[in-house]
PDB file of N, CA and C in Angstrom:
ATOM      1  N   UNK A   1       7.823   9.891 -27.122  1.00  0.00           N
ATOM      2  CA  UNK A   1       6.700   9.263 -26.471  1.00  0.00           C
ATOM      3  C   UNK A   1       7.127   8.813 -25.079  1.00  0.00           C
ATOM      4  N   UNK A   2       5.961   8.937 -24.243  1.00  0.00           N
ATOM      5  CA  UNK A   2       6.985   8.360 -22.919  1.00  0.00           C
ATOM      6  C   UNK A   2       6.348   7.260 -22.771  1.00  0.00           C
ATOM      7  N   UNK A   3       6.826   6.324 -21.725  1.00  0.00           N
ATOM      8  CA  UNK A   3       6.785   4.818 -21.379  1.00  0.00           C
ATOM      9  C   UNK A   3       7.091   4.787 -19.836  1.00  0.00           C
ATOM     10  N   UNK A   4       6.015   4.126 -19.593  1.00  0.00           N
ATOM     11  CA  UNK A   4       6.218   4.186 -17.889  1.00  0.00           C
ATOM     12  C   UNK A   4       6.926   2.179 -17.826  1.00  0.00           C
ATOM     13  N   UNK A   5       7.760   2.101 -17.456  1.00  0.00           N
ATOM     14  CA  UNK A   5       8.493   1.036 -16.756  1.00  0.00           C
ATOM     15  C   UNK A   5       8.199   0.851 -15.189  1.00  0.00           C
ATOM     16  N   UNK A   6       7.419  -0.558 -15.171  1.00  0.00           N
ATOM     17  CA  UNK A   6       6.995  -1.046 -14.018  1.00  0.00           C
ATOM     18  C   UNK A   6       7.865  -1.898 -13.821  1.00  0.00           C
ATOM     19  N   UNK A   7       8.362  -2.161 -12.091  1.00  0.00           N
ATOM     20  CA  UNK A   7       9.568  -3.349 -12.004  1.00  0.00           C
ATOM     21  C   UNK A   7       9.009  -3.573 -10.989  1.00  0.00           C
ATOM     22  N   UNK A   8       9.022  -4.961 -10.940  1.00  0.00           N
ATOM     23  CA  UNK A   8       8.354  -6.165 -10.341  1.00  0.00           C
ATOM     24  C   UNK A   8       9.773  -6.939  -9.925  1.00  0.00           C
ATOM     25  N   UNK A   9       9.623  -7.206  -8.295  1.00  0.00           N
ATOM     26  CA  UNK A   9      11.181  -8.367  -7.777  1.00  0.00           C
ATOM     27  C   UNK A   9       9.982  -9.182  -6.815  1.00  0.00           C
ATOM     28  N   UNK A  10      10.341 -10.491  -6.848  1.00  0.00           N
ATOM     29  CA  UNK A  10      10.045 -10.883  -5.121  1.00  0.00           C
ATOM     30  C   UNK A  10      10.765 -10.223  -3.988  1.00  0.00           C
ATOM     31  N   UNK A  11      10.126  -9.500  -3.123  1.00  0.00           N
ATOM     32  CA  UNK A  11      10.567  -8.880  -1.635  1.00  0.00           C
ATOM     33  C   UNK A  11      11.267  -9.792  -1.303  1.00  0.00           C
ATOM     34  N   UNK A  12      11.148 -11.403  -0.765  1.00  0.00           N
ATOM     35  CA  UNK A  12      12.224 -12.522  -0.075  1.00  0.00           C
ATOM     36  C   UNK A  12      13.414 -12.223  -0.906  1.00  0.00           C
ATOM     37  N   UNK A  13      13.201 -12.458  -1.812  1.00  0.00           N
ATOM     38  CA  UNK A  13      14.430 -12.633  -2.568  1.00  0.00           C
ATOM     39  C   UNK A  13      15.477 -11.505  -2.428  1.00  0.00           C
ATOM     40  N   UNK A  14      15.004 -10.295  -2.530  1.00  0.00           N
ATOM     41  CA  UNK A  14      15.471  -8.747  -2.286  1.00  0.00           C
ATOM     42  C   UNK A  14      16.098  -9.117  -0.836  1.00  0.00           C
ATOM     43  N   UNK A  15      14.890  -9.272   0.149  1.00  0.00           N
ATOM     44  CA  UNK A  15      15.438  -9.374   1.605  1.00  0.00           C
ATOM     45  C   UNK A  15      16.774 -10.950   2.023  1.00  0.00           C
ATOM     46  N   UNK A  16      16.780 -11.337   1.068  1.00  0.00           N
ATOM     47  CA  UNK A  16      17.751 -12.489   1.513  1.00  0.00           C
ATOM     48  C   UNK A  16      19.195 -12.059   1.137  1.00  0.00           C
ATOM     49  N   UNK A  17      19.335 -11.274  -0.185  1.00  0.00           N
ATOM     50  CA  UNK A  17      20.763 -11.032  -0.568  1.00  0.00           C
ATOM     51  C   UNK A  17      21.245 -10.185   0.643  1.00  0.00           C
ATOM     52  N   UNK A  18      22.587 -11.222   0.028  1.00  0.00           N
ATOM     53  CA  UNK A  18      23.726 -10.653   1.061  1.00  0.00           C
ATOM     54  C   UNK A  18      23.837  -9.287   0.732  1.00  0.00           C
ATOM     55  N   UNK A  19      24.984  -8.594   1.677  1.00  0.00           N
ATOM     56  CA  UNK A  19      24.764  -7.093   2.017  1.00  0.00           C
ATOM     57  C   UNK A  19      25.832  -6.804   0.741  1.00  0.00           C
ATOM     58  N   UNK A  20      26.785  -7.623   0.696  1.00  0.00           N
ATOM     59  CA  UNK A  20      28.033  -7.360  -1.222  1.00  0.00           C
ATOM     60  C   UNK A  20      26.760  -7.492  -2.487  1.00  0.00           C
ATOM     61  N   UNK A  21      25.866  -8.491  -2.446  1.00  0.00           N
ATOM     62  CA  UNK A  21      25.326  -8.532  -3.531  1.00  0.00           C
ATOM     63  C   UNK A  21      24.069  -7.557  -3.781  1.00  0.00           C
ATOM     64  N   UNK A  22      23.328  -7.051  -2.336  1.00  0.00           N
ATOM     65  CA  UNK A  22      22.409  -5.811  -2.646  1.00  0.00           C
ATOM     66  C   UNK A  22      23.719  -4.514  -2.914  1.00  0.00           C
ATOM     67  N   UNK A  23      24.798  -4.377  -2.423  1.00  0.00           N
ATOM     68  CA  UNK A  23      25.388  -3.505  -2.364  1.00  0.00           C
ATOM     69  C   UNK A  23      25.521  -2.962  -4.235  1.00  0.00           C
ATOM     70  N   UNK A  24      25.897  -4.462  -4.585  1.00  0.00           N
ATOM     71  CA  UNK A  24      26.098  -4.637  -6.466  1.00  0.00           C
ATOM     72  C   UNK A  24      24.983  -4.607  -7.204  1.00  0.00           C
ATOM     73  N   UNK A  25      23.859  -4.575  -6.742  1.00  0.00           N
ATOM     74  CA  UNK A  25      22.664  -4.871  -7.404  1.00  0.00           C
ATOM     75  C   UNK A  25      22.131  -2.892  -7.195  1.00  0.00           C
ATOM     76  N   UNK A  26      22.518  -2.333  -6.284  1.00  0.00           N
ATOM     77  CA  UNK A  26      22.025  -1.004  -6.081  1.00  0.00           C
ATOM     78  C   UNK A  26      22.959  -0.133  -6.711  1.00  0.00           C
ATOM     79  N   UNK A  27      24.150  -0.543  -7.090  1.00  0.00           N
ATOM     80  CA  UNK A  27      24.815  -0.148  -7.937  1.00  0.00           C
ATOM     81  C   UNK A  27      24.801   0.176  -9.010  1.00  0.00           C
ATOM     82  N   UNK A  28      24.249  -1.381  -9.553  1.00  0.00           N
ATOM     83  CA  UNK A  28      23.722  -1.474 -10.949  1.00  0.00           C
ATOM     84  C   UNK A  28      22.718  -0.167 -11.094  1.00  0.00           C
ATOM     85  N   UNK A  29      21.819  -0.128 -10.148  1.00  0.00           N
ATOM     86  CA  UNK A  29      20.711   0.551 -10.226  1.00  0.00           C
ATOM     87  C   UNK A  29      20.872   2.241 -10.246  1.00  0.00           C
ATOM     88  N   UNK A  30      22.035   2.805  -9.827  1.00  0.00           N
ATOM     89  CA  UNK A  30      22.502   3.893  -9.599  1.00  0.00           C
ATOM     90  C   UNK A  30      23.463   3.974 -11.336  1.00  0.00           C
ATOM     91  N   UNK A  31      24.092   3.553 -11.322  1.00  0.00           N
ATOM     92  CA  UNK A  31      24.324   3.844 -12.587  1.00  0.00           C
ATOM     93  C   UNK A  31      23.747   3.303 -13.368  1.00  0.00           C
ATOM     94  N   UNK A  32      22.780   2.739 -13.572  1.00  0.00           N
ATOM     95  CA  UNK A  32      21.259   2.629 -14.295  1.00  0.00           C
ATOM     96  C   UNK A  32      20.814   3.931 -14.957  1.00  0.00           C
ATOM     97  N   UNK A  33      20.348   4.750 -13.574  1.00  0.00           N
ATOM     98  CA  UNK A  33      19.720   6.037 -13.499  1.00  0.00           C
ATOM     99  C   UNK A  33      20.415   7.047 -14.000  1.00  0.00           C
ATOM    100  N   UNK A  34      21.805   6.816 -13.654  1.00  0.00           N
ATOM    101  CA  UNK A  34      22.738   8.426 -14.051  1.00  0.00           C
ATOM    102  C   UNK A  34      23.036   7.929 -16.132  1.00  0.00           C
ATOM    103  N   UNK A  35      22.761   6.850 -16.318  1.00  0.00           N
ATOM    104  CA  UNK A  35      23.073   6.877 -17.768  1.00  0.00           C
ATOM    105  C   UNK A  35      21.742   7.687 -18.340  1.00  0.00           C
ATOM    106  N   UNK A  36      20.400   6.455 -17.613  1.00  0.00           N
ATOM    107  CA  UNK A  36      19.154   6.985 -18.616  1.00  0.00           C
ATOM    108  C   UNK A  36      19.192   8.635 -18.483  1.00  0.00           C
ATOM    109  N   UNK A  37      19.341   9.067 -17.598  1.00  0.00           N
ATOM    110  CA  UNK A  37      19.481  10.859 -17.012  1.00  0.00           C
ATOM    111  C   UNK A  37      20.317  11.389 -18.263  1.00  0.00           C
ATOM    112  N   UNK A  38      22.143  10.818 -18.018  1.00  0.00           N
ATOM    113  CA  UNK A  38      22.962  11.460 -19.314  1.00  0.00           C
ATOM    114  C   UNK A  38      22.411  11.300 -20.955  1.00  0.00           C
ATOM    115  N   UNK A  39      21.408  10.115 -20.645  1.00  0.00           N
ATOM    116  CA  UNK A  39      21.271  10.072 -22.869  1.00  0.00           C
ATOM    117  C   UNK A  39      19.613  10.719 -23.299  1.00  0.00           C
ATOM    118  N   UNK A  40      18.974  11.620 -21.721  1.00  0.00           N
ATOM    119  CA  UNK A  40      17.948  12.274 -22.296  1.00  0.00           C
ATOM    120  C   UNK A  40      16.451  11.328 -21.728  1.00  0.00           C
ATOM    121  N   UNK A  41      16.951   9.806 -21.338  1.00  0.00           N
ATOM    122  CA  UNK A  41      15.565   9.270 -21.860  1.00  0.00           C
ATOM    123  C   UNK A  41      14.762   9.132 -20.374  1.00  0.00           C
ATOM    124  N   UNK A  42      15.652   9.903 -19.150  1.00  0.00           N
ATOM    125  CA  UNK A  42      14.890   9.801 -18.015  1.00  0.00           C
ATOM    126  C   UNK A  42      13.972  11.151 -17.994  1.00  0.00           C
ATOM    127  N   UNK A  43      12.729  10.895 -17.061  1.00  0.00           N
ATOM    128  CA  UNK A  43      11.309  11.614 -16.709  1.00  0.00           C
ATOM    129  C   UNK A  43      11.293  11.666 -15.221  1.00  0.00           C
ATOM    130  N   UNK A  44      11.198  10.614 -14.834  1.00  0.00           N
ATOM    131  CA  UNK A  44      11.404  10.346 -13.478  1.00  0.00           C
ATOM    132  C   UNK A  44      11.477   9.097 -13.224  1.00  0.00           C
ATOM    133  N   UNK A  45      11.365   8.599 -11.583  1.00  0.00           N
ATOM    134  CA  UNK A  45      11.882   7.213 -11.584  1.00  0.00           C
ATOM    135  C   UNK A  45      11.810   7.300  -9.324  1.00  0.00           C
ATOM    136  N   UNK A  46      11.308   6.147  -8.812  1.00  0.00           N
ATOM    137  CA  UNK A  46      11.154   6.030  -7.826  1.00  0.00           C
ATOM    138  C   UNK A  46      11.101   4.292  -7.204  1.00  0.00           C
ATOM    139  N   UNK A  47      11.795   4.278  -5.733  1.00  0.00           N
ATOM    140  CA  UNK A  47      11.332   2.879  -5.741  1.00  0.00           C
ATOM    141  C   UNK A  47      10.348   3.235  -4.495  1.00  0.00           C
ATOM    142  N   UNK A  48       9.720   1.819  -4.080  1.00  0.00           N
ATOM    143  CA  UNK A  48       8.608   2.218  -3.720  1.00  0.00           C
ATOM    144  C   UNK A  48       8.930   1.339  -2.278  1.00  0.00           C
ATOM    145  N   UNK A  49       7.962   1.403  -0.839  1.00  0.00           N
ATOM    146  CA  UNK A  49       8.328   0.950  -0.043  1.00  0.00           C
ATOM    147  C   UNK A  49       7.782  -0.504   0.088  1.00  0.00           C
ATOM    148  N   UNK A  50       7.695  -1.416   0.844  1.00  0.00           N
ATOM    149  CA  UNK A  50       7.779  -2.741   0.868  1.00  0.00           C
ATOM    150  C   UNK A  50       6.242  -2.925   0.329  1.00  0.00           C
ATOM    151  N   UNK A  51       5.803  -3.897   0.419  1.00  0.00           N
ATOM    152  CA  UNK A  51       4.267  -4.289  -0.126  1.00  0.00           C
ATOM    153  C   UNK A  51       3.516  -4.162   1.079  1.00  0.00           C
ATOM    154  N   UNK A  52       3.924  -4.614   2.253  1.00  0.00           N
ATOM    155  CA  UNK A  52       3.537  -4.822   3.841  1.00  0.00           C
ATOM    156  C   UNK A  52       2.946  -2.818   4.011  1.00  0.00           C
ATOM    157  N   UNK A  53       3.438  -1.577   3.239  1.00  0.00           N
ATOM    158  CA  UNK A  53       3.155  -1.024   3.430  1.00  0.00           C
ATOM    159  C   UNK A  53       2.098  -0.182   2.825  1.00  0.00           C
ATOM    160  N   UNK A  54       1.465  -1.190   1.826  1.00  0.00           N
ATOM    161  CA  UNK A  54       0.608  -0.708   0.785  1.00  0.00           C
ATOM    162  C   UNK A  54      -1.195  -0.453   1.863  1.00  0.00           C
ATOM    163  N   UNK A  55      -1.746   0.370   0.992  1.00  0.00           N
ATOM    164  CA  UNK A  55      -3.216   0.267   1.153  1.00  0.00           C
ATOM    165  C   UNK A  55      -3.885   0.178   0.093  1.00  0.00           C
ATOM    166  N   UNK A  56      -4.902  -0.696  -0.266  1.00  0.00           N
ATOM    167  CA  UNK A  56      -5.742  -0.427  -1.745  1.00  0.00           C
ATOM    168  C   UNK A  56      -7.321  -0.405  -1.199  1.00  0.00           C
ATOM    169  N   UNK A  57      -7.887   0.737  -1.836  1.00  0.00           N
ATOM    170  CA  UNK A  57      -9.258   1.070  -1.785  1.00  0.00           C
ATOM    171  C   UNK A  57     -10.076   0.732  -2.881  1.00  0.00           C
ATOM    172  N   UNK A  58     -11.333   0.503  -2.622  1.00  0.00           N
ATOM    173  CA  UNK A  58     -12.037  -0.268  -3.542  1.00  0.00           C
ATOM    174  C   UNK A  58     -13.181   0.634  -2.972  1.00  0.00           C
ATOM    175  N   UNK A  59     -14.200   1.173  -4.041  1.00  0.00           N
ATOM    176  CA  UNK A  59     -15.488   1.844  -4.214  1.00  0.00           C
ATOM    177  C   UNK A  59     -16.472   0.860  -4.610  1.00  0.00           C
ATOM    178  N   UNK A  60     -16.907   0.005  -3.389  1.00  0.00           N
ATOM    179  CA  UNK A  60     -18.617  -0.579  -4.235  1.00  0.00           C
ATOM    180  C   UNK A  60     -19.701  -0.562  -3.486  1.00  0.00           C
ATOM    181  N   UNK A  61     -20.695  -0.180  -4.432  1.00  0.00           N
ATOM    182  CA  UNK A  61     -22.188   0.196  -3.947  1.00  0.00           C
ATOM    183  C   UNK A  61     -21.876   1.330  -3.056  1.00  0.00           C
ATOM    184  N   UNK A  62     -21.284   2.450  -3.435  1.00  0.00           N
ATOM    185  CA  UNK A  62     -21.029   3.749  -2.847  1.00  0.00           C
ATOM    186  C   UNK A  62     -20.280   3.239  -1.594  1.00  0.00           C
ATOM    187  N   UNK A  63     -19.843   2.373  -0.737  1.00  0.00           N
ATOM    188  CA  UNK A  63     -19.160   2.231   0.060  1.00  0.00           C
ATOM    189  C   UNK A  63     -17.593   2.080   0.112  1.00  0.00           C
ATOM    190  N   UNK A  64     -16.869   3.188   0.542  1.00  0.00           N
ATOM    191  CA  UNK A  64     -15.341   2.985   0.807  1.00  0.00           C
ATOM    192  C   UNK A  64     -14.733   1.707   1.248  1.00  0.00           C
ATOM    193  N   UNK A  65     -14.202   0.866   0.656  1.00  0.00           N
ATOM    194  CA  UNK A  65     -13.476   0.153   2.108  1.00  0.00           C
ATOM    195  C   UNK A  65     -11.448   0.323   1.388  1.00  0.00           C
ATOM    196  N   UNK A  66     -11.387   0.191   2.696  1.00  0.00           N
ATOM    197  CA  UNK A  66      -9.414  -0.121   3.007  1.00  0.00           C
ATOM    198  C   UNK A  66      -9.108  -1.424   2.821  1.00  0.00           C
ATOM    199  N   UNK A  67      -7.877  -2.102   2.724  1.00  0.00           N
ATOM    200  CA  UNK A  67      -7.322  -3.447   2.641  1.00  0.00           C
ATOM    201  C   UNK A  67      -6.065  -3.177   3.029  1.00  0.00           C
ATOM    202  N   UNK A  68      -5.555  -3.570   3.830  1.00  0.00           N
ATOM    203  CA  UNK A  68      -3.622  -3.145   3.945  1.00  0.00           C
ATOM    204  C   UNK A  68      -3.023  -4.677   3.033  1.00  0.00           C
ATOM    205  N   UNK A  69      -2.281  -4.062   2.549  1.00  0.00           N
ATOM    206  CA  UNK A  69      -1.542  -4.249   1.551  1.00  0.00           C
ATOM    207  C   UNK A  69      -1.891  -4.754  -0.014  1.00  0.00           C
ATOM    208  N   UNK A  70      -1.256  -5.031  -0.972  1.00  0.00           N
ATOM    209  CA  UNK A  70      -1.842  -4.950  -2.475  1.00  0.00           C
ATOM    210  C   UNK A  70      -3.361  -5.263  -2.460  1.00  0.00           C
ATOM    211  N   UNK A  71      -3.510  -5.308  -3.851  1.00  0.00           N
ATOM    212  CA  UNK A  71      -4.640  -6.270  -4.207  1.00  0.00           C
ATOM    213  C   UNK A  71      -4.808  -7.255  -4.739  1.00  0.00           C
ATOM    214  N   UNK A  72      -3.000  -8.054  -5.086  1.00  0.00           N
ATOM    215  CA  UNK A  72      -3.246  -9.388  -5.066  1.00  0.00           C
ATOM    216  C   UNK A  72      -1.859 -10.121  -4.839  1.00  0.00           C
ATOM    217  N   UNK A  73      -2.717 -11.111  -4.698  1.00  0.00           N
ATOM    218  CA  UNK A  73      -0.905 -11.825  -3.830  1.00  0.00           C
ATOM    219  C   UNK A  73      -0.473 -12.117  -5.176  1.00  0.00           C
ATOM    220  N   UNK A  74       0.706 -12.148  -5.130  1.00  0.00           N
ATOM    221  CA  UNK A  74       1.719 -12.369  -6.067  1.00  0.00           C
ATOM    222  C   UNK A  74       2.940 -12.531  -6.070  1.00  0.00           C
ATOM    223  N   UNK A  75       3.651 -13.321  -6.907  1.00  0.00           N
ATOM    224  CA  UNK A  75       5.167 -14.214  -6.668  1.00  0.00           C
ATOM    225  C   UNK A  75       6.235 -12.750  -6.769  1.00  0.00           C
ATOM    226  N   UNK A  76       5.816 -11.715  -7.252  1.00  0.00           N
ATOM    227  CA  UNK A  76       6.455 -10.703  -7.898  1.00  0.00           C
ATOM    228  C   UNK A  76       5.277  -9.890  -7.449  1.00  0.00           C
ATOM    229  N   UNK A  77       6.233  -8.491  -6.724  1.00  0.00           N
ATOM    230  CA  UNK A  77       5.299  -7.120  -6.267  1.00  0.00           C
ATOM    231  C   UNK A  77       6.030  -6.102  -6.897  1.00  0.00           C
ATOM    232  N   UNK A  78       5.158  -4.914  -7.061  1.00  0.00           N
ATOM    233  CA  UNK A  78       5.948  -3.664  -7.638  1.00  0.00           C
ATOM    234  C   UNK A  78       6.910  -3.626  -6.917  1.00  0.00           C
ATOM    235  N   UNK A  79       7.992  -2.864  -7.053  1.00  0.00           N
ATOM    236  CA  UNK A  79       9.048  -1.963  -6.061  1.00  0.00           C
ATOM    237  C   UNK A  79       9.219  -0.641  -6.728  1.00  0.00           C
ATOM    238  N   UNK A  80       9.101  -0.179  -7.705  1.00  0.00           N
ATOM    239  CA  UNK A  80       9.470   1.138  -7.964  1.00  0.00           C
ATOM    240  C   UNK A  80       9.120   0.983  -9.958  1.00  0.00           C
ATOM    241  N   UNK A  81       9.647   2.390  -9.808  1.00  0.00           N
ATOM    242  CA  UNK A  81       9.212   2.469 -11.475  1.00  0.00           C
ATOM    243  C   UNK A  81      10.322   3.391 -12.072  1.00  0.00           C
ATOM    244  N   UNK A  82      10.091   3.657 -13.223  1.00  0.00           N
ATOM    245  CA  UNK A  82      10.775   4.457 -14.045  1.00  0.00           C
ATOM    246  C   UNK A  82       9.941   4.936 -15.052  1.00  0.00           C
ATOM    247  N   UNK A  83       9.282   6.093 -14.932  1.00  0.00           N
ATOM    248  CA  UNK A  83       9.131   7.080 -16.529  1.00  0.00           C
ATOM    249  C   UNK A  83      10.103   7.352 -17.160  1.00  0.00           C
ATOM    250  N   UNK A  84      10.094   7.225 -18.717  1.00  0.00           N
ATOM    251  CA  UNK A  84      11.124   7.643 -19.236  1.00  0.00           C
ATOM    252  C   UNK A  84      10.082   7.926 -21.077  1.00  0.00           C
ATOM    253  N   UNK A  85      11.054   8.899 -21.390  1.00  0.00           N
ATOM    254  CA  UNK A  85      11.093   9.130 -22.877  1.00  0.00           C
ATOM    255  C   UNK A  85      11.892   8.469 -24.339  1.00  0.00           C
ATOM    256  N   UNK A  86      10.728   7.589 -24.830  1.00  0.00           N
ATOM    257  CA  UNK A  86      11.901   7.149 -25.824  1.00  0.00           C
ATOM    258  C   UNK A  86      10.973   7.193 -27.562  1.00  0.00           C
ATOM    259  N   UNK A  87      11.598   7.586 -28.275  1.00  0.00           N
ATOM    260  CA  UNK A  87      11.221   7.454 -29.694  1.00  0.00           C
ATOM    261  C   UNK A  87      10.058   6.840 -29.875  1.00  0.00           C
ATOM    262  N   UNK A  88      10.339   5.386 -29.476  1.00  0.00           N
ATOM    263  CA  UNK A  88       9.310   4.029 -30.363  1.00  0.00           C
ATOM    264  C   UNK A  88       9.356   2.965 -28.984  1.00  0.00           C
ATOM    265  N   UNK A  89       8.576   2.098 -28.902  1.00  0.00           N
ATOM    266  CA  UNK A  89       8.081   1.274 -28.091  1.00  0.00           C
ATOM    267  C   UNK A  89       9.440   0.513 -28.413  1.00  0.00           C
ATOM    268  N   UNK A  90      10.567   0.286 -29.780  1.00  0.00           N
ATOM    269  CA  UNK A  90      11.016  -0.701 -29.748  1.00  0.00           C
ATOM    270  C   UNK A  90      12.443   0.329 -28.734  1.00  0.00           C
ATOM    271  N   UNK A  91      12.966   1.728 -28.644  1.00  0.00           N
ATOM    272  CA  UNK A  91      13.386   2.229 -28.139  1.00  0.00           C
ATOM    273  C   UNK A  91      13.383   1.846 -26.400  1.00  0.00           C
ATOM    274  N   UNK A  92      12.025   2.064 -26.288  1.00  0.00           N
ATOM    275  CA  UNK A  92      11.659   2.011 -24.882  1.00  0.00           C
ATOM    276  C   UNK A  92      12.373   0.389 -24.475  1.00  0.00           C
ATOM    277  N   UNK A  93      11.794  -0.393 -25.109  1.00  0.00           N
ATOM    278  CA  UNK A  93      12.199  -1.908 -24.800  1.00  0.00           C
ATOM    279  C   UNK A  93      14.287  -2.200 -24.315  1.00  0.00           C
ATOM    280  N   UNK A  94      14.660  -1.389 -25.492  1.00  0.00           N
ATOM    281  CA  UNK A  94      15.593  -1.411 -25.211  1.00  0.00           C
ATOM    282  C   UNK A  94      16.908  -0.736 -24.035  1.00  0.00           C
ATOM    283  N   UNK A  95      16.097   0.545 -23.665  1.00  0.00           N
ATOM    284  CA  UNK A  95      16.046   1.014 -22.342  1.00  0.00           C
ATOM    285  C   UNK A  95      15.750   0.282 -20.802  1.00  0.00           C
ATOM    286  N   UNK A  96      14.577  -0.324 -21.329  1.00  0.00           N
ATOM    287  CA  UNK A  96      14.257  -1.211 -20.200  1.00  0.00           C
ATOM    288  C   UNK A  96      14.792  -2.292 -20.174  1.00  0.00           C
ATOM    289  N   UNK A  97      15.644  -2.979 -21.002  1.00  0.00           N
ATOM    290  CA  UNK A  97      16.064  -4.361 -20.894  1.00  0.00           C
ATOM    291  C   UNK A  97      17.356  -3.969 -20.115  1.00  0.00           C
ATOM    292  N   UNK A  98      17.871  -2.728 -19.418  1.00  0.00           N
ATOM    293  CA  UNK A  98      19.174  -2.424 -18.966  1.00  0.00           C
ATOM    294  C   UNK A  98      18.276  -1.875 -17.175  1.00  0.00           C
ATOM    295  N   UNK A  99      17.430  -2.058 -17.128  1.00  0.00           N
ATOM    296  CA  UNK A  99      17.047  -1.972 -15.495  1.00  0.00           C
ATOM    297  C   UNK A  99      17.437  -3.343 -14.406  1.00  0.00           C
ATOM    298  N   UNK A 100      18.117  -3.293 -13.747  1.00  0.00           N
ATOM    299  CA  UNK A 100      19.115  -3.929 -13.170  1.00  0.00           C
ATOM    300  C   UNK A 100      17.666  -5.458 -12.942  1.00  0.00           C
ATOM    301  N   UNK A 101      16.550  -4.976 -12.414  1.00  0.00           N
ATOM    302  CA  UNK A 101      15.634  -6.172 -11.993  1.00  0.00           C
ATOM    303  C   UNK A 101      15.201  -7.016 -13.530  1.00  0.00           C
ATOM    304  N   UNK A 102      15.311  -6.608 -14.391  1.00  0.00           N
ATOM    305  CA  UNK A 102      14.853  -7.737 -15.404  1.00  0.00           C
ATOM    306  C   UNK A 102      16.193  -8.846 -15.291  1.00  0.00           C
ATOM    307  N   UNK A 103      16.610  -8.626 -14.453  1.00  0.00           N
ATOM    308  CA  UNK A 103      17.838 -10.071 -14.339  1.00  0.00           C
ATOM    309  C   UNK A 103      17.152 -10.726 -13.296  1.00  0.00           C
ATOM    310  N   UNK A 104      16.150 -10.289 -12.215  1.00  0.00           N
ATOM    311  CA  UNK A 104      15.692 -11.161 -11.229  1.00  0.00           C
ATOM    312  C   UNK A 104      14.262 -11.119 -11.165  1.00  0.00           C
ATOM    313  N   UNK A 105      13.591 -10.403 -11.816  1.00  0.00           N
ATOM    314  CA  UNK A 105      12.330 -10.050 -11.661  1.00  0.00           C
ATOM    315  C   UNK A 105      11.971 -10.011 -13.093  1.00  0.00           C
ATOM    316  N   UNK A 106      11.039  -9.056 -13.286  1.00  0.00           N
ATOM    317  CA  UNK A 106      10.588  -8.463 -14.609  1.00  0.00           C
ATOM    318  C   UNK A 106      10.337  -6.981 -14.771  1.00  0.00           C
ATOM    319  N   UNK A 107      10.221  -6.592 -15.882  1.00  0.00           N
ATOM    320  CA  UNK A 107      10.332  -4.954 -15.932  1.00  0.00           C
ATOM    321  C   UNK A 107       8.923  -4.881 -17.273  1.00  0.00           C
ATOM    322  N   UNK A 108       7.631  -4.029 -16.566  1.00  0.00           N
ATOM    323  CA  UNK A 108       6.396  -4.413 -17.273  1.00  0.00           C
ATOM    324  C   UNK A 108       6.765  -3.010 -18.211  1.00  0.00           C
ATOM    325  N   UNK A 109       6.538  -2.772 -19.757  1.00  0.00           N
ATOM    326  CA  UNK A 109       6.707  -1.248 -20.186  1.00  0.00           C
ATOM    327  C   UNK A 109       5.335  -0.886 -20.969  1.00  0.00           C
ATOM    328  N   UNK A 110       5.139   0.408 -20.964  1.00  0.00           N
ATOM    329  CA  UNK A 110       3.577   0.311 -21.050  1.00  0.00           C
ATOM    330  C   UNK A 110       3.570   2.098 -21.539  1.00  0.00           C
ATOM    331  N   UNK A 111       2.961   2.053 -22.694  1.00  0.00           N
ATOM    332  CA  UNK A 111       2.783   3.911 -23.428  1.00  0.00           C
ATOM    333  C   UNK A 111       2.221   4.927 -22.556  1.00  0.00           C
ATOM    334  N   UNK A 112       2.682   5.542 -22.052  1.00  0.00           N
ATOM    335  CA  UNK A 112       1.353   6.759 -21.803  1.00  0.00           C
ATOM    336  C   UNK A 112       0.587   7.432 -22.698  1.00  0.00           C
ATOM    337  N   UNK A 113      -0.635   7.059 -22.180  1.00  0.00           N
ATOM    338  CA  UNK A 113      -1.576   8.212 -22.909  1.00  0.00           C
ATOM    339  C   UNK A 113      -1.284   9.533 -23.087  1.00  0.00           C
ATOM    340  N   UNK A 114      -1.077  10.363 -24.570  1.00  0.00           N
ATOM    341  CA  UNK A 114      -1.173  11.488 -23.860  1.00  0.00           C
ATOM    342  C   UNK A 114      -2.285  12.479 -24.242  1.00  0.00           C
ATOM    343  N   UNK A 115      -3.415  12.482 -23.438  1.00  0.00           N
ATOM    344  CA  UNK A 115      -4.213  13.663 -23.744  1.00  0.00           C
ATOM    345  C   UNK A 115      -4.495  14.409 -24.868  1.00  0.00           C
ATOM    346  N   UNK A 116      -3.132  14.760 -24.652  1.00  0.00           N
ATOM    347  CA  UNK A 116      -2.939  16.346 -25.414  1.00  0.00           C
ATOM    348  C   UNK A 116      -3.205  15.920 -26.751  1.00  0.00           C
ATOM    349  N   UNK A 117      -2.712  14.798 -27.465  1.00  0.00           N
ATOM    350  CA  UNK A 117      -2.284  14.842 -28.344  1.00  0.00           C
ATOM    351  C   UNK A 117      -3.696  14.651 -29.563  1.00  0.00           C
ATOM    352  N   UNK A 118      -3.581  15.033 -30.719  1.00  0.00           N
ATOM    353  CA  UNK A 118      -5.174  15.165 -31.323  1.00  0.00           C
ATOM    354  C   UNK A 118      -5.543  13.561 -31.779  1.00  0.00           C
ATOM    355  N   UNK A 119      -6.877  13.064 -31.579  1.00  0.00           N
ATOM    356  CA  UNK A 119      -7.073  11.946 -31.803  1.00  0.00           C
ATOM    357  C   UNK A 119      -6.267  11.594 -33.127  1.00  0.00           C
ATOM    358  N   UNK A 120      -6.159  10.052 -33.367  1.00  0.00           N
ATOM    359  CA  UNK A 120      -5.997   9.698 -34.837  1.00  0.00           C
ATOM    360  C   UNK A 120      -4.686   8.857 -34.606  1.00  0.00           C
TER     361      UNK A 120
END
């Protein structure tokens, strides 16, 4: 089953560490990736650029509009994600409790739908 892993940091907080402790924290995050990759359970996985660079669109009463940046303020913004494949939700959990930001942030995990598969 796959499981999309959402990770949530405060940006300040990101932007304040020193250059040894992002250096250790991107570390973490690199061999993060090359394990989930070696034991099968990576799909894909991306981080994302600052929040300052977001746009969110909203459709009402047939009218487009733009907003630069999210759609809601918050103590904690996305930064990136991880798809991954794991057995059971309790699988997935345990995958995700090894993403370097659930030590400073949070890591949201959540089933994908899949289509394909026959109701029931």
């Amino acid at each position: 089953m796959k499981y999309l892993c959402l990770i949530y940091d405060n940006e300040s907080v990101m932007n304040d560490m020193s250059k040894p402790d992002m250096d250790t924290f991107m570390g973490d995050y690199f061999a993060f990736t090359s394990d989930v990759q070696r034991t099968g359970h990576y799909i894909a996985g991306e981080a994302l650029q600052p929040v300052a660079t977001a746009t969110t669109l909203r459709m009402r009463n047939g009218q487009l509009s733009t907003t630069d940046g999210p759609f809601a303020e918050t103590k904690e913004q996305l930064g990136g994600f991880y798809l991954i494949e794991a057995r059971d939700l309790t699988e997935a959990l345990q995958v995700a409790a090894r993403i370097p930001s659930v030590r400073t942030g949070s890591v949201e995990v959540r089933p994908v739908v899949d289509f394909s598969a026959p109701p029931g």
